[in-house]
C-alpha atoms as a PDB file:
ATOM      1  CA  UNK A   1      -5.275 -19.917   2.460  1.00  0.00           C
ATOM      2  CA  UNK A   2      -3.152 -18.055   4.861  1.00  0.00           C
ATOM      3  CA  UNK A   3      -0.247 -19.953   3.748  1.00  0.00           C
ATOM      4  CA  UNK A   4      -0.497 -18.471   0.081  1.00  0.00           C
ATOM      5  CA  UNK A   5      -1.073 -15.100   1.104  1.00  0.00           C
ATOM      6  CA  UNK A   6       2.470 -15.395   3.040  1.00  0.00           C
ATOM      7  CA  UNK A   7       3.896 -16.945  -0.220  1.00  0.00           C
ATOM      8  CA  UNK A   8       2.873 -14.531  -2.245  1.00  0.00           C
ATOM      9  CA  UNK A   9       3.740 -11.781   0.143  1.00  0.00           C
ATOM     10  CA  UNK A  10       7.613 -13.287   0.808  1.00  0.00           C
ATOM     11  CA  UNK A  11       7.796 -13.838  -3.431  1.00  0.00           C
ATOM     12  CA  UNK A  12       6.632  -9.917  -3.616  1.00  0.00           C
ATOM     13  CA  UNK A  13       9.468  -8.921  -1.602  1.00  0.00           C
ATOM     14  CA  UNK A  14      12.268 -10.831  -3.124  1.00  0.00           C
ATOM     15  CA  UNK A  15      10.860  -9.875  -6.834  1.00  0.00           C
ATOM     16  CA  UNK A  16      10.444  -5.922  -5.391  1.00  0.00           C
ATOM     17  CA  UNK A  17      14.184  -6.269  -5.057  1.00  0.00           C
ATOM     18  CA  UNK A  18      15.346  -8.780  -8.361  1.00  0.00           C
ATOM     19  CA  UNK A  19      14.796  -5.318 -10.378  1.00  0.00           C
ATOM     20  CA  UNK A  20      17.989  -3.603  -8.239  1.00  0.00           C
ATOM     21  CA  UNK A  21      20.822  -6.339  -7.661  1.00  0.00           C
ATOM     22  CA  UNK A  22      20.754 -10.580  -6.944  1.00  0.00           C
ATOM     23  CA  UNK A  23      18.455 -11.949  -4.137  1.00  0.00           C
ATOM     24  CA  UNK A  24      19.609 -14.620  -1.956  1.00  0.00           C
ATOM     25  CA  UNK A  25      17.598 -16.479   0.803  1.00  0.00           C
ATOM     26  CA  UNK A  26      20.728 -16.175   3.121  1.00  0.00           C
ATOM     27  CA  UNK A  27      24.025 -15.235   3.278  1.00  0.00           C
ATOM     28  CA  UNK A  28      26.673 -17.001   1.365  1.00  0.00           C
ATOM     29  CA  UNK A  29      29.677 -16.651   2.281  1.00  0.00           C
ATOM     30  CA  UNK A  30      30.809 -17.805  -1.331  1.00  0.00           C
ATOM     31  CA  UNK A  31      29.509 -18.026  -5.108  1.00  0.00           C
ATOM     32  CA  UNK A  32      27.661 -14.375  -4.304  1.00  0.00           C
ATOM     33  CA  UNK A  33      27.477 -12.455  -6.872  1.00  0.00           C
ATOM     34  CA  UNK A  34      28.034  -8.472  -5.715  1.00  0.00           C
ATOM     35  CA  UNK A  35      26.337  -6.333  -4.782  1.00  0.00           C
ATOM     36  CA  UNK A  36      23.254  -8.744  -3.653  1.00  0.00           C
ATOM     37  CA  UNK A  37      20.580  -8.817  -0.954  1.00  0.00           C
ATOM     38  CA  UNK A  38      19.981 -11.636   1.620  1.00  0.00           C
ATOM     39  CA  UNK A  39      16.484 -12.132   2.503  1.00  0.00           C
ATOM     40  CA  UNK A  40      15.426 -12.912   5.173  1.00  0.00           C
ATOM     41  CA  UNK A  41      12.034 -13.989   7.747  1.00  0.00           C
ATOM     42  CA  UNK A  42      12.735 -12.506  10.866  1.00  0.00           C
ATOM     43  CA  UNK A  43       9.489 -12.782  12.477  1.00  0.00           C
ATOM     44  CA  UNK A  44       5.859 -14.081  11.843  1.00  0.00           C
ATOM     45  CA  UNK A  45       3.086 -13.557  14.570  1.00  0.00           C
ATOM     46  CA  UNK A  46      -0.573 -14.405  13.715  1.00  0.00           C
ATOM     47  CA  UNK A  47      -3.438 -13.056  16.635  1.00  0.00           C
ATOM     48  CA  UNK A  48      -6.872 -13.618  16.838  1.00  0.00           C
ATOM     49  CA  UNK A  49      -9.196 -11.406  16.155  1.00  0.00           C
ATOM     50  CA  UNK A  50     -13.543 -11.952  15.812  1.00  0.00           C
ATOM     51  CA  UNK A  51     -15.113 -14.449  14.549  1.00  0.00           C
ATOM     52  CA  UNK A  52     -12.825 -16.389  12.116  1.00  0.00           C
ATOM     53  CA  UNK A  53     -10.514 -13.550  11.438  1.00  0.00           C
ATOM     54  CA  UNK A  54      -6.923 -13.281  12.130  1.00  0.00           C
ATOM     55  CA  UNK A  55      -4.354 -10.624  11.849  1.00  0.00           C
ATOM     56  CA  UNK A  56      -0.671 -11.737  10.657  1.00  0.00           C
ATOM     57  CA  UNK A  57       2.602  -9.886  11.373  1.00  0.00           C
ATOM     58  CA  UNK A  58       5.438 -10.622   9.208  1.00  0.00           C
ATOM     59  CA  UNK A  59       8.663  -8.610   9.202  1.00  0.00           C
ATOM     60  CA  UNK A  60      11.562  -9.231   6.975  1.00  0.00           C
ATOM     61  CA  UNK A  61      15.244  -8.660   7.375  1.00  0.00           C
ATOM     62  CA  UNK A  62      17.274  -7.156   4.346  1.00  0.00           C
ATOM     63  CA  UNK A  63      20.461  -7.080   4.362  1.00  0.00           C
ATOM     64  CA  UNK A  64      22.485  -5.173   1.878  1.00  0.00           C
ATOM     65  CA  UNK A  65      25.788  -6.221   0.551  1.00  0.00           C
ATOM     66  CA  UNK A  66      27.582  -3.702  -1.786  1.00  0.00           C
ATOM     67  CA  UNK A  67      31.258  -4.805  -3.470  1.00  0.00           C
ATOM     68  CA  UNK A  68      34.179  -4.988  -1.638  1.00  0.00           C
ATOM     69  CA  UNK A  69      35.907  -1.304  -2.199  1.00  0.00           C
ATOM     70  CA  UNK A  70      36.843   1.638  -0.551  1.00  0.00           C
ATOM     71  CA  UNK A  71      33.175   2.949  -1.096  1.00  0.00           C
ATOM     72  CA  UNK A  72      31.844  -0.192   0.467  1.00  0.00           C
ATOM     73  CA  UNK A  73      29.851   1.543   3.207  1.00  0.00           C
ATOM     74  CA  UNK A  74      28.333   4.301   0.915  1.00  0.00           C
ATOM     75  CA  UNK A  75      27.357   1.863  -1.776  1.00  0.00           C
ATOM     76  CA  UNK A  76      25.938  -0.356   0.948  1.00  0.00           C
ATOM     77  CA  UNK A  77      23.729   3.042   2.029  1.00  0.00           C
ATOM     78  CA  UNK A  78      22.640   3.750  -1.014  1.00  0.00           C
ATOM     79  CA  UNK A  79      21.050  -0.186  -1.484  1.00  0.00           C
ATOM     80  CA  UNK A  80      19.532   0.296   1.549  1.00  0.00           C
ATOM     81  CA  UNK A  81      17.864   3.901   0.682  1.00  0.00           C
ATOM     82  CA  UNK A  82      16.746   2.021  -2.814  1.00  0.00           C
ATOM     83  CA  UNK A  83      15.291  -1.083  -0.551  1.00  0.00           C
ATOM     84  CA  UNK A  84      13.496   1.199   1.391  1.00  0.00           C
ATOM     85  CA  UNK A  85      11.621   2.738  -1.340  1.00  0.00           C
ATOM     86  CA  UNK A  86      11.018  -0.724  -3.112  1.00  0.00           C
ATOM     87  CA  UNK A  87       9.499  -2.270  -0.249  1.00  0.00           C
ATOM     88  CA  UNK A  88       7.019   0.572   0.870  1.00  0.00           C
ATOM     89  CA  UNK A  89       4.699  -1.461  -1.161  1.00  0.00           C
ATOM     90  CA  UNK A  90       5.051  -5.039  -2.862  1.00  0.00           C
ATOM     91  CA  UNK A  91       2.536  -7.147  -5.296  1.00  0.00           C
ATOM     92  CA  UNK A  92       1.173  -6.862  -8.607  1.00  0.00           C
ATOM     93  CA  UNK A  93      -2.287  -8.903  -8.184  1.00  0.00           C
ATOM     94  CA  UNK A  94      -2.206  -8.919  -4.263  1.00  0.00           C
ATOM     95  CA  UNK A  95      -0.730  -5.433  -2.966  1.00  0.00           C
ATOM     96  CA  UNK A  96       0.973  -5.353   0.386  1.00  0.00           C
ATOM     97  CA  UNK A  97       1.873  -1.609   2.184  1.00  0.00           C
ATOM     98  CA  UNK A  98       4.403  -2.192   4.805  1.00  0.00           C
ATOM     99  CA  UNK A  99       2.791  -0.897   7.897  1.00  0.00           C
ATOM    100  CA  UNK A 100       6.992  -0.124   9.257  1.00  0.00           C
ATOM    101  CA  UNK A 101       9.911  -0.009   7.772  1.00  0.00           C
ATOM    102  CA  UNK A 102      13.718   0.925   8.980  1.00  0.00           C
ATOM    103  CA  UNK A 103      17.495   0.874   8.423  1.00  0.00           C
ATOM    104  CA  UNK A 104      20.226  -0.125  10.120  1.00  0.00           C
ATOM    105  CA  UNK A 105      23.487  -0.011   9.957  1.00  0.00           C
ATOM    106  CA  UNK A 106      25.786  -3.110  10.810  1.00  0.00           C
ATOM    107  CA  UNK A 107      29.376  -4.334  10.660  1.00  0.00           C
ATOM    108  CA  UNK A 108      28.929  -5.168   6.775  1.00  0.00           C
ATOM    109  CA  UNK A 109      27.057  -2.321   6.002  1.00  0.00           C
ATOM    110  CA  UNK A 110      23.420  -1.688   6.187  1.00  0.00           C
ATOM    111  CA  UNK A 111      20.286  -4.049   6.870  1.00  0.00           C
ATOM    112  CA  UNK A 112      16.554  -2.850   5.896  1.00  0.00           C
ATOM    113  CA  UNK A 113      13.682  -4.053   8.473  1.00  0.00           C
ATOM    114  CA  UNK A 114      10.261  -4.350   6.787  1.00  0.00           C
ATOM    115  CA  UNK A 115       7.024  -5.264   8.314  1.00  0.00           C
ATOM    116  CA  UNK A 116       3.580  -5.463   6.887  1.00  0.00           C
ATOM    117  CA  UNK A 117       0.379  -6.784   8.602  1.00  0.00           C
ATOM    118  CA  UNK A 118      -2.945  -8.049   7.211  1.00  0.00           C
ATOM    119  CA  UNK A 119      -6.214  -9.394   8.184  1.00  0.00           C
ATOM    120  CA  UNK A 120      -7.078 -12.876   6.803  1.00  0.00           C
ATOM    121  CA  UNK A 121     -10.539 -15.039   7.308  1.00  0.00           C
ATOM    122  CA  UNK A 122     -10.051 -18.109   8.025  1.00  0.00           C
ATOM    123  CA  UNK A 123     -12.191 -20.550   6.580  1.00  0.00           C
ATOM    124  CA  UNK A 124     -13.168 -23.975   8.967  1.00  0.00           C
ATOM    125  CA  UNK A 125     -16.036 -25.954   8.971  1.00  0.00           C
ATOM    126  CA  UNK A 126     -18.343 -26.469  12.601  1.00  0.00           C
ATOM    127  CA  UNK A 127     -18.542 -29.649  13.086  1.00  0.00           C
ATOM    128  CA  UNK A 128     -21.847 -30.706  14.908  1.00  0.00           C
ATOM    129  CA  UNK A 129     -21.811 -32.386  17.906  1.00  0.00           C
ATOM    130  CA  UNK A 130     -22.322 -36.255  18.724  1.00  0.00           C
ATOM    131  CA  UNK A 131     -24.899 -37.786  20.591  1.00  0.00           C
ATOM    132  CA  UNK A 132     -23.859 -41.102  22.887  1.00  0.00           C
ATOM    133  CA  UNK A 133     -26.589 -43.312  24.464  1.00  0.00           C
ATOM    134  CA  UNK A 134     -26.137 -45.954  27.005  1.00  0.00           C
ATOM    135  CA  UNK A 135     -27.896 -49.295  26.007  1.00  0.00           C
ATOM    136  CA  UNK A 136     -27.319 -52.139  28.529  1.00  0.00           C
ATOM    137  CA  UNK A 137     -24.391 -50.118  30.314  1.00  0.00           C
ATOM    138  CA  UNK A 138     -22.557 -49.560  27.089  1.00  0.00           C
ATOM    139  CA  UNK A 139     -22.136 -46.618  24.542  1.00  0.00           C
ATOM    140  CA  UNK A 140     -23.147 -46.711  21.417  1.00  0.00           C
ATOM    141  CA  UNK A 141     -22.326 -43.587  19.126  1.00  0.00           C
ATOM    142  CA  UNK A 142     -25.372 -42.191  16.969  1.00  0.00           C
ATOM    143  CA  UNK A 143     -23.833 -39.842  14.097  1.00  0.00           C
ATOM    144  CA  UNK A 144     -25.847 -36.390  13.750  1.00  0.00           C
END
């Protein structure tokens, strides 16, 4: 279940961004076509909370890549101000609100840090425990 959830949550990002420029997975140093966004996972922590409840902490990395130009820089700032505002909150049937999000500037031009955290129930099954019984110094297993 969890697994979907982060599916749907990394496919929400990449579409949020689709609308504005291409989407890569990573950067390319070839065959890119400009101005794009790389994509990518930068962190994933999952903690335990009651019961059979977990919260998950993903964070993404966005990096912005304008065309090569004298206005590199700016037009690399203004992706980033656009990814921003597209990634404040991602989905159409599952909505995700990123609970942080930030920009940084970097040798190529700027990079857009977005986290977002939910709480997921796990489903498992208890299994009930076995009985053994010794019968003429052996075990023998009896199945609940």
């Amino acid at each position: 279940m969890t697994t979907g959830i982060l599916e749907d949550l990394r496919r929400s990002v990449i579409a949020a961004l689709a609308a504005e420029a291409s989407v890569y997975g990573q950067k390319i140093p070839q065959k890119t076509a400009l101005p794009c966004y790389c994509v990518y996972l930068r962190q994933a922590k999952c903690s335990k909370r009651l019961g059979n409840q977990s919260f998950f902490s993903v964070a993404f990395s966005v990096q912005c890549i304008a065309k090569e130009g004298a206005e590199q820089k700016k037009d690399s700032k203004d992706m980033a101000e656009k990814a921003l505002e597209k990634l404040e909150t991602v989905g159409e049937e599952t909505l995700f609100r990123a609970v942080s999000r930030s920009v940084e500037e970097t040798e190529d031009g700027y990079c857009v840090l977005a986290e977002y955290g939910f709480l997921a129930k796990q489903d498992r099954e208890d299994s009930l425990m076995q009985q053994l019984h010794s019968k003429e110094g052996s075990l023998v297993q009896i199945e609940v």
